[in-house]
Every structure is written in C-alpha cells, then in structure tokens.
Protein backbone atom coordinates (compact mmCIF):
# COMPACT_ATOMS: atom_id res chain seq x y z
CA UNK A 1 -17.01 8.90 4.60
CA UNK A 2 -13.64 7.83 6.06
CA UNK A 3 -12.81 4.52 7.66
CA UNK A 4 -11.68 3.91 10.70
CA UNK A 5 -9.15 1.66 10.71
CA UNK A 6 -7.27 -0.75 13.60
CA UNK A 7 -3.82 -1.83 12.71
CA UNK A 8 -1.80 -3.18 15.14
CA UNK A 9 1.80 -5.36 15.19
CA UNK A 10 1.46 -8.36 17.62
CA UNK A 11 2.79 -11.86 18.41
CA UNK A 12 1.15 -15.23 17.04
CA UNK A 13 -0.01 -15.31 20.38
CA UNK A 14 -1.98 -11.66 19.48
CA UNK A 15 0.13 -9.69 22.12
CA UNK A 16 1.48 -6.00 21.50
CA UNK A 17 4.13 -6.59 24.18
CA UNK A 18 4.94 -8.77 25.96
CA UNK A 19 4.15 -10.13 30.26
CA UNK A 20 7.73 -7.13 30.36
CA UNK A 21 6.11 -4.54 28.38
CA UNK A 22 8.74 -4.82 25.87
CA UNK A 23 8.24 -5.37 22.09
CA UNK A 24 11.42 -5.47 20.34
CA UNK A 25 10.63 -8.40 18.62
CA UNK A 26 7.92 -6.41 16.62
CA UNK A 27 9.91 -4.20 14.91
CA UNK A 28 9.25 -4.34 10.77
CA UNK A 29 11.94 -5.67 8.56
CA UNK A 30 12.50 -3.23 5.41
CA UNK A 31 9.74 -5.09 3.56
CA UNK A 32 7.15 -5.49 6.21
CA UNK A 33 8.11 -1.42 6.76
CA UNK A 34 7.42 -0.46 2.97
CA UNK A 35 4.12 -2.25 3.18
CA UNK A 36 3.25 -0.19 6.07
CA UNK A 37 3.83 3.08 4.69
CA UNK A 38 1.53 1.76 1.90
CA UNK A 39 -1.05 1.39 4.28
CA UNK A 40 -0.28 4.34 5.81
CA UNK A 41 -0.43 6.94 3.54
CA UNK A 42 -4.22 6.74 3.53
CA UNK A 43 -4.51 8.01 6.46
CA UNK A 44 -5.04 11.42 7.39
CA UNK A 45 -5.75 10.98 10.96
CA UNK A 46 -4.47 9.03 14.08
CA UNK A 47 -6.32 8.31 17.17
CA UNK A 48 -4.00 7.30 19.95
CA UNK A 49 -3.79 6.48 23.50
CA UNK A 50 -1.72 8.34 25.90
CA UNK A 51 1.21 5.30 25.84
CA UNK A 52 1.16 4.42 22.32
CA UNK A 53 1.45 8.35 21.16
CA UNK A 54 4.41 8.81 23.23
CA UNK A 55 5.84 5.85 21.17
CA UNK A 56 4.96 7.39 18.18
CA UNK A 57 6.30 11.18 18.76
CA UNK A 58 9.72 9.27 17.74
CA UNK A 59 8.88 10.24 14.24
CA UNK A 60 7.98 13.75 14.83
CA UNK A 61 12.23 14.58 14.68
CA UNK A 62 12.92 11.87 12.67
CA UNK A 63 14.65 13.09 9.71
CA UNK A 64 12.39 12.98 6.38
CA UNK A 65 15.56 13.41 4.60
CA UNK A 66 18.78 11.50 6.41
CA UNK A 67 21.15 8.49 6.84
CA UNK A 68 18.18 6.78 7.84
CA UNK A 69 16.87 3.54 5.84
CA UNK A 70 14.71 5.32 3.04
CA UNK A 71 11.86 3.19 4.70
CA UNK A 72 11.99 5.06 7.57
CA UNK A 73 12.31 8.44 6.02
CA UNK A 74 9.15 7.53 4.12
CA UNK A 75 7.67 6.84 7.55
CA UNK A 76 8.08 9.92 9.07
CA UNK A 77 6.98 11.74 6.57
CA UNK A 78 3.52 10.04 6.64
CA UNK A 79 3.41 10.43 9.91
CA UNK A 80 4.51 14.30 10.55
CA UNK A 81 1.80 15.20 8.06
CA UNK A 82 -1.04 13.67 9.66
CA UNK A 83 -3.22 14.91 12.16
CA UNK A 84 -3.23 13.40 15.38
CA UNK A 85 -5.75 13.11 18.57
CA UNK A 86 -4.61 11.77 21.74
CA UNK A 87 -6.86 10.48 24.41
CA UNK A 88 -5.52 11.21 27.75
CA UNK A 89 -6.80 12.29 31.02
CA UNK A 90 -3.03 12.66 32.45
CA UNK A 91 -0.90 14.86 29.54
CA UNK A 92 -1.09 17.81 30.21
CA UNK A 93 -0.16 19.26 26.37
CA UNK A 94 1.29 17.95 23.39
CA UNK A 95 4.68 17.30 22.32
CA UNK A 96 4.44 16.78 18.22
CA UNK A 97 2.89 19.32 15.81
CA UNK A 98 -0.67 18.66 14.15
CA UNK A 99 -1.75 17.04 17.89
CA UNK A 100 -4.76 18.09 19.80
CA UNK A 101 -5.84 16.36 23.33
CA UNK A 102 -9.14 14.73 24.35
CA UNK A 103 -9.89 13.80 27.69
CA UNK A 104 -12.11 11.16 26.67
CA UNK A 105 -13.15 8.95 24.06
CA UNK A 106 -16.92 9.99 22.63
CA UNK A 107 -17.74 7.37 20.48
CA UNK A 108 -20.50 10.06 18.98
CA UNK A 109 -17.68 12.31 18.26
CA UNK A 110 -15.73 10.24 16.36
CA UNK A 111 -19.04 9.18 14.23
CA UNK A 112 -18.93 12.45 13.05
CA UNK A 113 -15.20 12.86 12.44
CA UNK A 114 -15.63 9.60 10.43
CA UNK A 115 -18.38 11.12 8.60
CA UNK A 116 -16.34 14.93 7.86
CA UNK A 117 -13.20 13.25 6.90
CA UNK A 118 -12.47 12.82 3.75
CA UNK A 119 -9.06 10.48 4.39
CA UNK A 120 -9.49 7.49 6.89
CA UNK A 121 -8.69 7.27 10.17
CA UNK A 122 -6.27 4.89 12.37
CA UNK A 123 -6.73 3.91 15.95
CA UNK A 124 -3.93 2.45 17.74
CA UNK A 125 -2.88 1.39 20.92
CA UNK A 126 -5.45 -1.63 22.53
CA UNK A 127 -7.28 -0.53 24.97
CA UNK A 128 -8.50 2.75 23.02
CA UNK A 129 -8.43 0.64 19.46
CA UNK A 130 -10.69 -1.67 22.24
CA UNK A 131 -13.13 1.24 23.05
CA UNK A 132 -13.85 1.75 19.52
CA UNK A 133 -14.59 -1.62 18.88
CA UNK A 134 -16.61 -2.33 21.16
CA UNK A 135 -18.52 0.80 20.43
CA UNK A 136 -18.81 -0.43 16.51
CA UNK A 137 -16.59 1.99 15.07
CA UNK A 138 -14.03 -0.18 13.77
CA UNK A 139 -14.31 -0.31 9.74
CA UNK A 140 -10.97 -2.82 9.41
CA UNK A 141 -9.09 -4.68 11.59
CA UNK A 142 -5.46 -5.22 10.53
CA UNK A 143 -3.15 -7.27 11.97
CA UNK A 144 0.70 -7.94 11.28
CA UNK A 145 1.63 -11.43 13.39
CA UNK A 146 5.09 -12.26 13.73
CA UNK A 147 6.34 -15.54 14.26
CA UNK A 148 6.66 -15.45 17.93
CA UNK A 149 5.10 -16.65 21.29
CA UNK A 150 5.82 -14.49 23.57
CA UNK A 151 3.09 -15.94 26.21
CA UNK A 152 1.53 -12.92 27.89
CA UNK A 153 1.36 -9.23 28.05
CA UNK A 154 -1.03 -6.72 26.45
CA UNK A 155 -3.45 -8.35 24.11
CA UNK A 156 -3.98 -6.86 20.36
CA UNK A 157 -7.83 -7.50 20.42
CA UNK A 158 -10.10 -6.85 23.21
CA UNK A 159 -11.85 -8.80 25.72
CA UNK A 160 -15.66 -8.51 25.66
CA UNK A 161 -16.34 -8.03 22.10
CA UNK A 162 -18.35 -9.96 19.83
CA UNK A 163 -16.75 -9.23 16.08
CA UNK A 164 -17.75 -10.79 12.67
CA UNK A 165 -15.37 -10.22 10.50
CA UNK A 166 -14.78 -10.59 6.14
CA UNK A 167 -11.01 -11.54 5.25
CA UNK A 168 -10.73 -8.89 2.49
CA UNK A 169 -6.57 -9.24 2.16
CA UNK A 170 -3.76 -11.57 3.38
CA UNK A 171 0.09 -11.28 2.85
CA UNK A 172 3.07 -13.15 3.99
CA UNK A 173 6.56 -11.96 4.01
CA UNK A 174 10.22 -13.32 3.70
CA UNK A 175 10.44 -12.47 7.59
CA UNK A 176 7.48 -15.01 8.42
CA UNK A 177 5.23 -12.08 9.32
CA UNK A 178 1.69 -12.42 8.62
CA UNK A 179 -0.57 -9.63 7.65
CA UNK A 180 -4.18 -9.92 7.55
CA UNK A 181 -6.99 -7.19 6.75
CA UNK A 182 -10.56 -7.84 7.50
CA UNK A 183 -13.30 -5.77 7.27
CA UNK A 184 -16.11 -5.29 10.23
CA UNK A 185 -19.44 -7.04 9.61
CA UNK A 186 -22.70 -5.72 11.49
C-alpha cells in the first residue's frame, strides 16, 4: 500500500506565498534541490490543485538533458515520468503528458488509489493537501521552512484540523532551511 505523502516549501511563518502571492524566496538552493529529488523519486503519483499544477507543468519542457543545473535536469525527469491527477472544476483539459482531470476530490477514491499503488503518492498545493488531511489521508507531512517571515499569505497547513504527529526525520542545510518529516498518528 502506497503513502500518501504532503510536502510542501513554506516560510518559518508556515506560508507557501506570501499576503502578494509571490514565493520567490522559496526556491531550493542546489542542496536543498538534490534532497528533493531524493524524496521525489518515490513517488509515482502527484495529486495537485488546479494553481499548483500549472506551476508545476514548468517541468514538463524542461530539458532532462541541457545547460540546466544537473539538479534540475534530475528534477524533470522525476517529474515527466510520474503520473499526475489534477483537481479542478475550471480546466478544461490538460497541458502535460501522464495528466488526467478530476472534478472533485473523493476522499474514497483516493483510499483505493492508495491501496492499488504500488509507489506513493504526493499531494501538493494547501487547500487540496488540506482536504486530504482533514479527511485522514495524509501518511507524512513534510515540510521544508526557510528562514523567512514573510507575515501572511497562503498557509502550508490547514485550518480546522486536529493532527498528531511522530517526528520520524529532521535535516538542516547550509542555506538555513529546515526540513522536517513526520508521520500521521490516528
């Protein structure tokens, strides 16, 4: 059975972007970008929101094989190969390969993806990572905090939601970035 995993960048303050909707400041540094791709390469499937996908679909022309740091080569290779399901009610089709659309989130129907999949799963963007949370589907929570206060915007963790959690992994990096991995207690 696969995990389903949240891992998210955010500000000390736990913010995805900031009060301006910009989060420049969150972009990985070569080493925090390695570790990453460590991470990611478990995954064989990415839950998005409608926002955060059309983020993402950056990597479905970045070159695998370029000028590019080799870190973000690596990236987009993890990424192209993955499947991808984006909940959205407003896109009308898909722009990247590998990419279905749901109309909404059925917290029974990603049960049993968890359940058929035989790779783990990622969730990203808040307020869908948020759904699944609240709905107890959330295996780990990982969060990369980056030394910055950037007092308001979109918050990392949800509103609502009563989580225990087991620290299962910490890491800290030249940069000042923080990573931390828990695991979901019921």
């Amino acid at each position: 059975m696969a995990k389903l995993i949240y891992s998210a960048i955010a500000s000390l303050d736990q913010y995805i972007v900031d009060k301006n909707g910009k989060f420049d400041w969150a972009a990985p540094d070569s080493e925090v970008h390695a570790f990453v791709n460590d991470l990611e390469r478990e995954i064989g499937t990415y839950l998005y929101g409608r926002k955060i996908y059309e983020v993402m679909t950056y990597w479905e022309t970045h070159p695998v094989d370029g000028d590019s740091p080799l870190v973000e080569n690596d990236f987009a290779k993890i990424w192209q190969a993955a499947e991808k399901i984006v909940f959205s009610r407003t896109l009308a089709k898909a722009s990247t390969a590998k990419t279905r659309i749901e109309r909404t989130f059925d917290p029974d129907a990603i049960r049993k993806l968890k359940e058929q999949s035989s790779r783990d799963i990622s969730v990203g963007g808040a307020e869908l990572a948020g759904e699944a949370i609240r709905a107890g589907l959330v295996d780990e929570i990982q969060l990369f905090f980056h030394p910055i206060v950037v007092g308001g915007g979109r918050r990392a963790l949800p509103d609502g939601a009563l989580v225990r959690l087991e620290l299962l992994d910490e890491q800290r990096f030249e940069s000042g970035v923080v990573y931390v991995r828990y695991r979901t207690r019921t």
